[in-house]
C-alpha atoms as a PDB file:
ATOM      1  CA  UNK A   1      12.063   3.132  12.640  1.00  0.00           C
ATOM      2  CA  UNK A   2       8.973   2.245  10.905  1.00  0.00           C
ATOM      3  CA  UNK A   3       8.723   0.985   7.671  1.00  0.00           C
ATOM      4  CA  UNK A   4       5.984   0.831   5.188  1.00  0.00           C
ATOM      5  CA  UNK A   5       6.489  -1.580   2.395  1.00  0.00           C
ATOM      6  CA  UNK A   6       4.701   0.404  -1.000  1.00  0.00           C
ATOM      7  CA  UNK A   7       4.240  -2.866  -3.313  1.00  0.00           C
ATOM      8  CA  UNK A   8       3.724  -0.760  -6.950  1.00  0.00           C
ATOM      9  CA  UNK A   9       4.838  -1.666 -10.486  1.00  0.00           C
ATOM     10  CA  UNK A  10       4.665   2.394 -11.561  1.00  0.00           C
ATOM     11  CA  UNK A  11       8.162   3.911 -10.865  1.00  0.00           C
ATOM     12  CA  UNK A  12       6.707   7.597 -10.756  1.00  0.00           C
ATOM     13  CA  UNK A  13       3.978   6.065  -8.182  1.00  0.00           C
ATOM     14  CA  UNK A  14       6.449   4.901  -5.714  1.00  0.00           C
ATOM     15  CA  UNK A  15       8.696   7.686  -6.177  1.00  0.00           C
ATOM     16  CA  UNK A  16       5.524  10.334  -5.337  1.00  0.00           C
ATOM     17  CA  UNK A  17       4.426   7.967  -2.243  1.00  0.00           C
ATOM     18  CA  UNK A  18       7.905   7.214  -1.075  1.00  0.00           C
ATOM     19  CA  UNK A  19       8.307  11.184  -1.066  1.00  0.00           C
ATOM     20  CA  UNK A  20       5.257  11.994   1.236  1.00  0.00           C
ATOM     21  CA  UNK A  21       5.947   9.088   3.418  1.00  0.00           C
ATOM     22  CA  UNK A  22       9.479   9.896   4.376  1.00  0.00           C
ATOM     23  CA  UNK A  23       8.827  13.841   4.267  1.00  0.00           C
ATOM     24  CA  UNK A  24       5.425  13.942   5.677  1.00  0.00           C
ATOM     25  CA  UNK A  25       5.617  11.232   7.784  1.00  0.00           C
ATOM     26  CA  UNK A  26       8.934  10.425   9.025  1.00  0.00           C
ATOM     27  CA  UNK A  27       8.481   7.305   7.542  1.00  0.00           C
ATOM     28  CA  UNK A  28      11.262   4.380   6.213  1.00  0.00           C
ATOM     29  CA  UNK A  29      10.021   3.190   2.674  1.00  0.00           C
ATOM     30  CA  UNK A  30      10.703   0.274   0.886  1.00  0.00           C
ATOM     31  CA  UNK A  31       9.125  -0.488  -2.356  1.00  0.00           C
ATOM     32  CA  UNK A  32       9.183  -3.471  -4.988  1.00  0.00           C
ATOM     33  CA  UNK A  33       6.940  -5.095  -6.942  1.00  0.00           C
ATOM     34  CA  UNK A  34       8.575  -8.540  -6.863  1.00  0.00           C
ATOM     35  CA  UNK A  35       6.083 -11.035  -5.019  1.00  0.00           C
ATOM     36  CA  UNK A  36       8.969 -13.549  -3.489  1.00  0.00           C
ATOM     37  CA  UNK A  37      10.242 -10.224  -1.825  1.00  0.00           C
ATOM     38  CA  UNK A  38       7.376  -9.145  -0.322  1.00  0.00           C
ATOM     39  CA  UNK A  39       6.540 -12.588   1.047  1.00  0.00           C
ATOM     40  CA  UNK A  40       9.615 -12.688   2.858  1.00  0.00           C
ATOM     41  CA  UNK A  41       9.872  -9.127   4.006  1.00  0.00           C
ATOM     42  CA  UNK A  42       6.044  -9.432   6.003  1.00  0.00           C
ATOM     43  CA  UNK A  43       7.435 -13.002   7.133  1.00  0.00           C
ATOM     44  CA  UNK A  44      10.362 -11.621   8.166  1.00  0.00           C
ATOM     45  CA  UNK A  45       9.036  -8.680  10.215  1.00  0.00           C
ATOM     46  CA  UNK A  46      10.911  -6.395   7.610  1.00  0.00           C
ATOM     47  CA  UNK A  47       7.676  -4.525   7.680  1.00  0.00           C
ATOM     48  CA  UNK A  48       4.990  -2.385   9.623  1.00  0.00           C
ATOM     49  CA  UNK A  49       2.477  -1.876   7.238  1.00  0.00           C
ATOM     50  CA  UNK A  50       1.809  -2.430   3.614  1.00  0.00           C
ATOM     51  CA  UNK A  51       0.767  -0.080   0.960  1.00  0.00           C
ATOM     52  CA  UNK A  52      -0.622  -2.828  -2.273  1.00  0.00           C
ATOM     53  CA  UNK A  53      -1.553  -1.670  -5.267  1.00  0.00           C
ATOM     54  CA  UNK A  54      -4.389  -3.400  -6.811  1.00  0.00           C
ATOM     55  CA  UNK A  55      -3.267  -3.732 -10.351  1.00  0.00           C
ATOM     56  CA  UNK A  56       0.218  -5.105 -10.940  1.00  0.00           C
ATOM     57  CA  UNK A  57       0.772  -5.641 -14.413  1.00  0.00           C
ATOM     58  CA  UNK A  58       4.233  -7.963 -14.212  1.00  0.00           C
ATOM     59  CA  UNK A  59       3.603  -9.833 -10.885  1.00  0.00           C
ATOM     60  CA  UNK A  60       4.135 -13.509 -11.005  1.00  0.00           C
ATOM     61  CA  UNK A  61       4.035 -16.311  -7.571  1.00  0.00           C
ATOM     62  CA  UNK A  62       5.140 -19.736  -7.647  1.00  0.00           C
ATOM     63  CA  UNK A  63       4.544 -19.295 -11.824  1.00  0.00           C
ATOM     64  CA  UNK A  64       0.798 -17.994 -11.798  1.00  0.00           C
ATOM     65  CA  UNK A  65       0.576 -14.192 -12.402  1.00  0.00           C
ATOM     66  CA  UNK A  66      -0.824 -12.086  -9.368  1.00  0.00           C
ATOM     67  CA  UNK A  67      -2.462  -8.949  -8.431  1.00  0.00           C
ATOM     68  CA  UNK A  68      -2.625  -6.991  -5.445  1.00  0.00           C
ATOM     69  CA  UNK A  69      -5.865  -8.879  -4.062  1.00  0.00           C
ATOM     70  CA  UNK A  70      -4.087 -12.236  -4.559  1.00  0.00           C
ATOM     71  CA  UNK A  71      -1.307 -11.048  -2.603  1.00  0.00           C
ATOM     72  CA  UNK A  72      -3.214  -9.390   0.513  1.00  0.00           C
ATOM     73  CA  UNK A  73      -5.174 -12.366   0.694  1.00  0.00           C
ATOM     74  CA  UNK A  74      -2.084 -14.664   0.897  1.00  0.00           C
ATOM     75  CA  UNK A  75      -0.802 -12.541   3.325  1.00  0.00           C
ATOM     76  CA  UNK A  76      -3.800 -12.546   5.431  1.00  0.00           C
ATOM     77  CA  UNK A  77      -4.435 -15.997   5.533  1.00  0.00           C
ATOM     78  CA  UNK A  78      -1.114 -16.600   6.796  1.00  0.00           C
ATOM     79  CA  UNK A  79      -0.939 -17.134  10.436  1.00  0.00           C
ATOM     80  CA  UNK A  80       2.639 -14.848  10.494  1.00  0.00           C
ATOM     81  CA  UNK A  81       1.439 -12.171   8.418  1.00  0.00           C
ATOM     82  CA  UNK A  82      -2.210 -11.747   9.084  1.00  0.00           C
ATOM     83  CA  UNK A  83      -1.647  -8.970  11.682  1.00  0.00           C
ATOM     84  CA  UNK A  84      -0.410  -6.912   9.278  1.00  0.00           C
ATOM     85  CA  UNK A  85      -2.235  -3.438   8.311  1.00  0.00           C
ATOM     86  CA  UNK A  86      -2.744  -3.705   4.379  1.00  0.00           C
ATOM     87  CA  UNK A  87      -3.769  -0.989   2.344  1.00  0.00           C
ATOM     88  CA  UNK A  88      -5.094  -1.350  -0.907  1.00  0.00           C
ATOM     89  CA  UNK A  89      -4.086   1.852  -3.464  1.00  0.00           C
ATOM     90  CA  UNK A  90      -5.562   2.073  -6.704  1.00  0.00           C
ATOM     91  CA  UNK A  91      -6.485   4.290  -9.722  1.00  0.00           C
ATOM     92  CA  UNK A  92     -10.213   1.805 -10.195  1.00  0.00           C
ATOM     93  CA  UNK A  93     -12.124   4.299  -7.911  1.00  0.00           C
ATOM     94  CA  UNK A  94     -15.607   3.540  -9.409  1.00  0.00           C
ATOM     95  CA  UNK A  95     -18.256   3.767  -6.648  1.00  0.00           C
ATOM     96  CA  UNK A  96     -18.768   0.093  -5.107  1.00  0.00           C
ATOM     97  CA  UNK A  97     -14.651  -0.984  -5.637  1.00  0.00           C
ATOM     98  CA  UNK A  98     -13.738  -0.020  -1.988  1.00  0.00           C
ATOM     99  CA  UNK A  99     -15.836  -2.416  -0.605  1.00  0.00           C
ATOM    100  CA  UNK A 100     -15.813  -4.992  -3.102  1.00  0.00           C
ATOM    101  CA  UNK A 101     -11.630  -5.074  -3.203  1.00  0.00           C
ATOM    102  CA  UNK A 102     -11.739  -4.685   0.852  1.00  0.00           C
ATOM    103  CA  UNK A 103     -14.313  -8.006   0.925  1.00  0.00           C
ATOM    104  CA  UNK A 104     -12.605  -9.827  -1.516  1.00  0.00           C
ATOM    105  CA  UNK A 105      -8.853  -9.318  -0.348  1.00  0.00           C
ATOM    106  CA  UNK A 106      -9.060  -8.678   3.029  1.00  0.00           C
ATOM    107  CA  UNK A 107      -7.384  -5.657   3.478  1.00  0.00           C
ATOM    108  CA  UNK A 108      -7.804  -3.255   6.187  1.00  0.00           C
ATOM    109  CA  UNK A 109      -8.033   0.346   4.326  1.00  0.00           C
ATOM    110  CA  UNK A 110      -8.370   1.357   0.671  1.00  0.00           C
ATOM    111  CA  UNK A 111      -7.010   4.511  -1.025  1.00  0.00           C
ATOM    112  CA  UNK A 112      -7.305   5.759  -4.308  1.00  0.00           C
ATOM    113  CA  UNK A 113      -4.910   7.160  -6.727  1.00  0.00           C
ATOM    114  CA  UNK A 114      -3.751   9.862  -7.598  1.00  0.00           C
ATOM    115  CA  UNK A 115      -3.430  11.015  -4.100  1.00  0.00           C
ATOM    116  CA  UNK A 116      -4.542  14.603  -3.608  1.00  0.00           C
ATOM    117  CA  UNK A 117      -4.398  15.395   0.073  1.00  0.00           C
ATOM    118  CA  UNK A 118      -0.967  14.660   0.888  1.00  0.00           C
ATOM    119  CA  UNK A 119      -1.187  14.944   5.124  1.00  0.00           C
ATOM    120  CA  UNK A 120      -4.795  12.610   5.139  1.00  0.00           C
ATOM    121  CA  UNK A 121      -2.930   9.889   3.158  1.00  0.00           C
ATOM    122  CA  UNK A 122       0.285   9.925   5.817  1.00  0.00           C
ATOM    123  CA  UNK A 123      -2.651  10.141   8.429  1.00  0.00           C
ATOM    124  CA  UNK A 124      -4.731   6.937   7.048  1.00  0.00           C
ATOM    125  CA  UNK A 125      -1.163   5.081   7.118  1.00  0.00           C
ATOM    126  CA  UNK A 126       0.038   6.323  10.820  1.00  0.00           C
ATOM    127  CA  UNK A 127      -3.821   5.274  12.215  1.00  0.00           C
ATOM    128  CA  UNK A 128      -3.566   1.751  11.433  1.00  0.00           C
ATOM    129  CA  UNK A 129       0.106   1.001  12.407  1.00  0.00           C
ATOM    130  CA  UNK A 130       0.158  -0.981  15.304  1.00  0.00           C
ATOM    131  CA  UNK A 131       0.483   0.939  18.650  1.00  0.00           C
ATOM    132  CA  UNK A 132       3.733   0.241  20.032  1.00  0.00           C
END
């Protein structure tokens, strides 16, 4: 089964995406917010693909308080976890913050919240998993 790790501090967020994903897409969700988790799932191989949002308002690494970007850069400059599709999911949809957040972290797709079109979200996510 395929599973999409939705990294999201807003319960109501991960409830709506975790919805779609397993309806829609036939999708296994995880979701957390806690940093040492994630880590360990994408080092683990726990994961296919990783939905980050940008802004998370209680996440702290090794003591230093992260965001989204800090995260999906970590992730990608890791040698074990740099193969992994990242997509960045945020409410900041001013024109110019898809490419800036996909230069600075990394990532390999961007979506912005909230998410209207239900079946092109599932879509962007089932596109970038790696073809088995």
């Amino acid at each position: 089964m395929t599973t999409v790790l939705i990294v999201e501090d807003d319960p109501i967020n991960l409830r709506v995406f975790s919805k779609i994903l397993t309806k829609r897409g036939g999708l296994e969700v995880r979701g957390t917010e806690d940093v040492e988790e994630v880590m360990q799932a994408a080092q683990g191989g726990e994961v296919d693909i990783i939905l980050m949002d940008v802004s998370l308002s209680h996440s702290v690494y090794q003591g230093k308080a992260v965001d989204g970007l800090k995260i999906t850069q970590m992730l990608k400059a890791d040698p074990k976890t740099a193969h992994l599709p990242i997509i960045l999911v945020t409410a900041h949809a001013m024109e110019g913050d898809r490419e800036s957040f996909l230069k600075q972290s990394g990532a390999d797709d961007y979506i912005s919240k909230p998410v209207v079109d239900h079946q092109e979200f599932v879509h962007k996510i089932l596109d970038l998993l790696p073809k088995k």
